[in-house]
Every structure is written in C-alpha cells, then in structure tokens.
Protein backbone atom coordinates (compact mmCIF):
# COMPACT_ATOMS: atom_id res chain seq x y z
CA UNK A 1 0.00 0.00 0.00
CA UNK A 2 2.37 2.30 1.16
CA UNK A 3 4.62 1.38 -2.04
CA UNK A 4 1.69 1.95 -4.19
CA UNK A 5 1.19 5.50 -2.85
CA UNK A 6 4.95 6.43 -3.50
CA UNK A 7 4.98 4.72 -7.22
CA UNK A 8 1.86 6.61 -7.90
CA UNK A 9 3.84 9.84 -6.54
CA UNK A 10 6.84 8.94 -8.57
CA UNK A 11 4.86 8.64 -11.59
CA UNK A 12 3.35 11.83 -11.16
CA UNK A 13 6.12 13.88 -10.34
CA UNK A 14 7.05 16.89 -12.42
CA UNK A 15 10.79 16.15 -12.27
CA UNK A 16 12.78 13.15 -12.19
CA UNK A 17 16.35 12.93 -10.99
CA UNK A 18 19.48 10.27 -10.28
CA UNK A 19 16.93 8.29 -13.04
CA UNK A 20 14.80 7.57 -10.05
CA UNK A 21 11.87 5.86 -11.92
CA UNK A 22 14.10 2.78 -13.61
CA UNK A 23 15.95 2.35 -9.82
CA UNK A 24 12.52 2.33 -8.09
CA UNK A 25 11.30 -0.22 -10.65
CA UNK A 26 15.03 -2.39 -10.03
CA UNK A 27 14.33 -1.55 -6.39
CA UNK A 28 10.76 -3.06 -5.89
CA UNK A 29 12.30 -6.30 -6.43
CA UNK A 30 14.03 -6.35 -3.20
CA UNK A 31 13.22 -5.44 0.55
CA UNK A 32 13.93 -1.49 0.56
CA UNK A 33 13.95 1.18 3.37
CA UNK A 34 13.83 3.54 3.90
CA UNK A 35 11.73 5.98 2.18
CA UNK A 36 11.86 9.61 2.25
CA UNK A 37 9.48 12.56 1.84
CA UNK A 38 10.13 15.92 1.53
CA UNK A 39 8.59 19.60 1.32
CA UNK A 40 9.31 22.58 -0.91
CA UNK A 41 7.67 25.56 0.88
CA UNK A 42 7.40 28.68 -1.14
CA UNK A 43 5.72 31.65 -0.29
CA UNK A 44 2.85 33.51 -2.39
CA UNK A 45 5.38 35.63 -4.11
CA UNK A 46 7.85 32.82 -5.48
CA UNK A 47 10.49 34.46 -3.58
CA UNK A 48 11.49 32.24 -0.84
CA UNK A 49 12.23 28.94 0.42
CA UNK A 50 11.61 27.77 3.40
CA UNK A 51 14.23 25.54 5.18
CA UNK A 52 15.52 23.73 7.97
CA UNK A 53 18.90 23.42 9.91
CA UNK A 54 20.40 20.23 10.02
CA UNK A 55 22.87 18.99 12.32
CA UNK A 56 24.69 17.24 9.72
CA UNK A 57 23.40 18.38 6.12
CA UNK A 58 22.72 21.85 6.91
CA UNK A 59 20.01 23.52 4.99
CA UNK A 60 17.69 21.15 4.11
CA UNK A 61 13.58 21.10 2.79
CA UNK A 62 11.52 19.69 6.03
CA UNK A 63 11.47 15.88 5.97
CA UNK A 64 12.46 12.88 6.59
CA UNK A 65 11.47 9.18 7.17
CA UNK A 66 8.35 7.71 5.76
CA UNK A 67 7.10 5.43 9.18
CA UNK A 68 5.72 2.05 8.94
CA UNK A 69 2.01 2.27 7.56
CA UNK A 70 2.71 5.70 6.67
CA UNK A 71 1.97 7.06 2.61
CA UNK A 72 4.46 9.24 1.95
CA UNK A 73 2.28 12.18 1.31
CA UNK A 74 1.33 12.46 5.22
CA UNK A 75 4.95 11.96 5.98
CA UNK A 76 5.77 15.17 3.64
CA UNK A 77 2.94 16.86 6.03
CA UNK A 78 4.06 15.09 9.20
CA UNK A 79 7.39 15.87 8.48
CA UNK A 80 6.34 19.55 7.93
CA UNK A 81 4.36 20.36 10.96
CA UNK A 82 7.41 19.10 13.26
CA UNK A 83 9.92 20.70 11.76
CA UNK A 84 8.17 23.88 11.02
CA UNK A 85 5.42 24.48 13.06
CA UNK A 86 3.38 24.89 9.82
CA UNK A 87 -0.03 22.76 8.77
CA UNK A 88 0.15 23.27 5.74
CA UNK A 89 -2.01 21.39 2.29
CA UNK A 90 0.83 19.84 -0.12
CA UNK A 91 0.23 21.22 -3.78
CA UNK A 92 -1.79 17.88 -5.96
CA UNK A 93 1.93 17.53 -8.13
CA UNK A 94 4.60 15.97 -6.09
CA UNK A 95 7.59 18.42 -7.49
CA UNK A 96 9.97 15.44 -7.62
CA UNK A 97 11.31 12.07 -7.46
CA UNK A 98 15.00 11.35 -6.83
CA UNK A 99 17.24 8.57 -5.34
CA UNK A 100 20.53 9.55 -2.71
CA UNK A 101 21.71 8.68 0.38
CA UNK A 102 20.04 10.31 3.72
CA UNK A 103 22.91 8.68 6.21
CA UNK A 104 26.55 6.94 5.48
CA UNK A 105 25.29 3.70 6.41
CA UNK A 106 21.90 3.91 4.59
CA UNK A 107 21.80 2.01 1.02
CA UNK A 108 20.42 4.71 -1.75
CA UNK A 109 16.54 5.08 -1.24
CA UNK A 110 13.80 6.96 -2.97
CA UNK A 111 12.79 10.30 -2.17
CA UNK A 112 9.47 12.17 -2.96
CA UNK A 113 9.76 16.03 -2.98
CA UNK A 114 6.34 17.44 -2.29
CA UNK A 115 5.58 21.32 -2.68
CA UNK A 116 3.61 23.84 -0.77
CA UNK A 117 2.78 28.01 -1.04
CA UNK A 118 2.63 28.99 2.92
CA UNK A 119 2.92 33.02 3.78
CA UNK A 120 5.71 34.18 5.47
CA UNK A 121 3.99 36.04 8.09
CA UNK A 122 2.98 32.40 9.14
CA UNK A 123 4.49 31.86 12.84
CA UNK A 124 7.30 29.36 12.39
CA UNK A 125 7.84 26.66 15.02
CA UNK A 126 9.09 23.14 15.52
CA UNK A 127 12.10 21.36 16.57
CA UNK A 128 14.69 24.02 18.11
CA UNK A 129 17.32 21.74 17.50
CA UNK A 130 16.75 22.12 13.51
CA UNK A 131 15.49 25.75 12.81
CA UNK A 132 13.62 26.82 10.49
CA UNK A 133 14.29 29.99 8.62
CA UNK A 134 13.37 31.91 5.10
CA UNK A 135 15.72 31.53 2.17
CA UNK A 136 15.74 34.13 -0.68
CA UNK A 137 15.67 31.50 -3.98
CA UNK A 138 18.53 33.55 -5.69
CA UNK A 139 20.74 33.52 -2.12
CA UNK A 140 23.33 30.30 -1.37
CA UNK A 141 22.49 28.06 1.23
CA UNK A 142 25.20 25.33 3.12
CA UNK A 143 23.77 22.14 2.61
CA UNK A 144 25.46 18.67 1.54
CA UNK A 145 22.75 18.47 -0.99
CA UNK A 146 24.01 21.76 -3.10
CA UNK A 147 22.06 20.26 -5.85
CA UNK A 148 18.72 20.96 -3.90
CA UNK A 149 19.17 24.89 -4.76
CA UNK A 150 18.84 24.32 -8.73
CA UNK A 151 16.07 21.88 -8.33
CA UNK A 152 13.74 23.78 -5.88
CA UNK A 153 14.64 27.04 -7.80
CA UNK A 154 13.61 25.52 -11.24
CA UNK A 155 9.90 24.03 -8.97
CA UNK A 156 9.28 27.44 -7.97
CA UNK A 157 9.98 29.38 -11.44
CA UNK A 158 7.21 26.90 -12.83
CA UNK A 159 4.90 26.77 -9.99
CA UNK A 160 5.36 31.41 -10.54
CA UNK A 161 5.10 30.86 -14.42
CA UNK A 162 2.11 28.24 -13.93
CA UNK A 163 0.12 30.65 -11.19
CA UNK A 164 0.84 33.51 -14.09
CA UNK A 165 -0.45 31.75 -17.05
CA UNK A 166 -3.67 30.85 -14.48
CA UNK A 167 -4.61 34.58 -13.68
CA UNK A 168 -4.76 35.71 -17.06
C-alpha cells in the first residue's frame, strides 16, 4: 500500500532525478527502506524557500522518514508540521522524485519532494534543534545536498510561471 502511494507519486512527479523511476522499478524487487518525503515551501510571491537546519546536512527542505504504515504524502505533512510548526495542504503535483543517500550507512533510497505556497507572516515553530528559517531562492544556502538549490529554484519558477499563465 504504502509502495503503491509512493509509485503513484513517482509517476506523477514533475521532475525526475538520479533516473529515479528505472531504480525504483530495479528496487521493488528487493526489501527497501527507507523511504523519504520531503517539502518545498514557497511563499505567495515565489520568492522564498523555506528551510531547515540540520545537524549534519545543513540547509535542508523539512522531511524525513516515511514510518511504517505511513503514505508518503502524510509523511511530507508530518514531516512539515514538526519541523516547522506549519499545517500546511501539499500542492496535488509531487515536485519530484530522486534517489541519494540520507545517512553513510543507509543504502540509496527513494525520495518524494512534495511542494507547498505557505505566507511568510505564518508563525514558524518546531524542533529548536533544527530551525527553520526563510531563504531568498537567488541567495546560497550550506547544505550537503548543493544540488537541492537548482532543483527547488527551477519548482518554484514553474509553480510562478504556472500561477501567471492561471490569472490571465
């Protein structure tokens, strides 16, 4: 079930990385954990990001570990409110599908990137271990995942270019 719900999301996803759709099919064949989920927060004006400090990867999208009996679209959201503070409702398009390495001693695992448009005037809470700050998209951010900063950046510019075309 749980598999189901992240093929489906893998499928759907606008962008596909580390070819993340021919390893998931590989991968099915075998016991695999874990999963990962993910959130891209933007705010209204496509300007920011929002992120979260971690202790060993630095500035990182709010996420983590799928649980047992958990889809990974209420893990994105879980994942979210912990780390954030923020309840937020995860756009229908996950934004991506990729395949790395969380921790040194996990094998390579599949990761869902899920977006979602929250305000910045929103109180930010969550784990004060791993704050949670604004990012402008064009600024640098530390993280061991530098290839995070084009890929969110290139999300947003649609999702801005999408909500355009949709007002006119």
């Amino acid at each position: 079930m749980i598999w189901d719900e992240a093929v489906a999301d893998a499928c759907l996803a606008v962008r596909e990385f580390d070819n993340a759709r021919s390893w998931l099919d590989e991968a099915l064949q075998r016991p695999m954990e874990p999963l990962a989920a993910e959130v891209w927060v933007t705010d209204p004006s496509f300007e920011h990001v929002l992120l979260v400090k971690h202790h060993v990867r630095g500035w990182v999208p709010p996420g983590g570990k799928v649980e047992p009996g958990e889809g990974p679209r209420a893990a994105a959201t879980r994942e979210l409110f912990e780390e954030t503070g923020l309840r937020a409702e995860l756009l229908g398009q996950p934004a991506a599908v990729a395949v790395r390495s969380y921790r040194a001693d996990w094998s390579p695992t599949l990761g869902l990137s899920y977006a979602a448009i929250v305000g910045r005037d929103v109180p930010l809470g969550g784990e004060q271990s791993q704050p949670a700050a604004w990012f402008r998209l064009d600024s640098e951010w530390d993280s061991v995942f530098p290839d995070d900063r084009v890929r969110i950046r290139a999300h947003v510019e649609r999702l801005a270019a999408d909500r355009a075309v949709g007002s006119r």
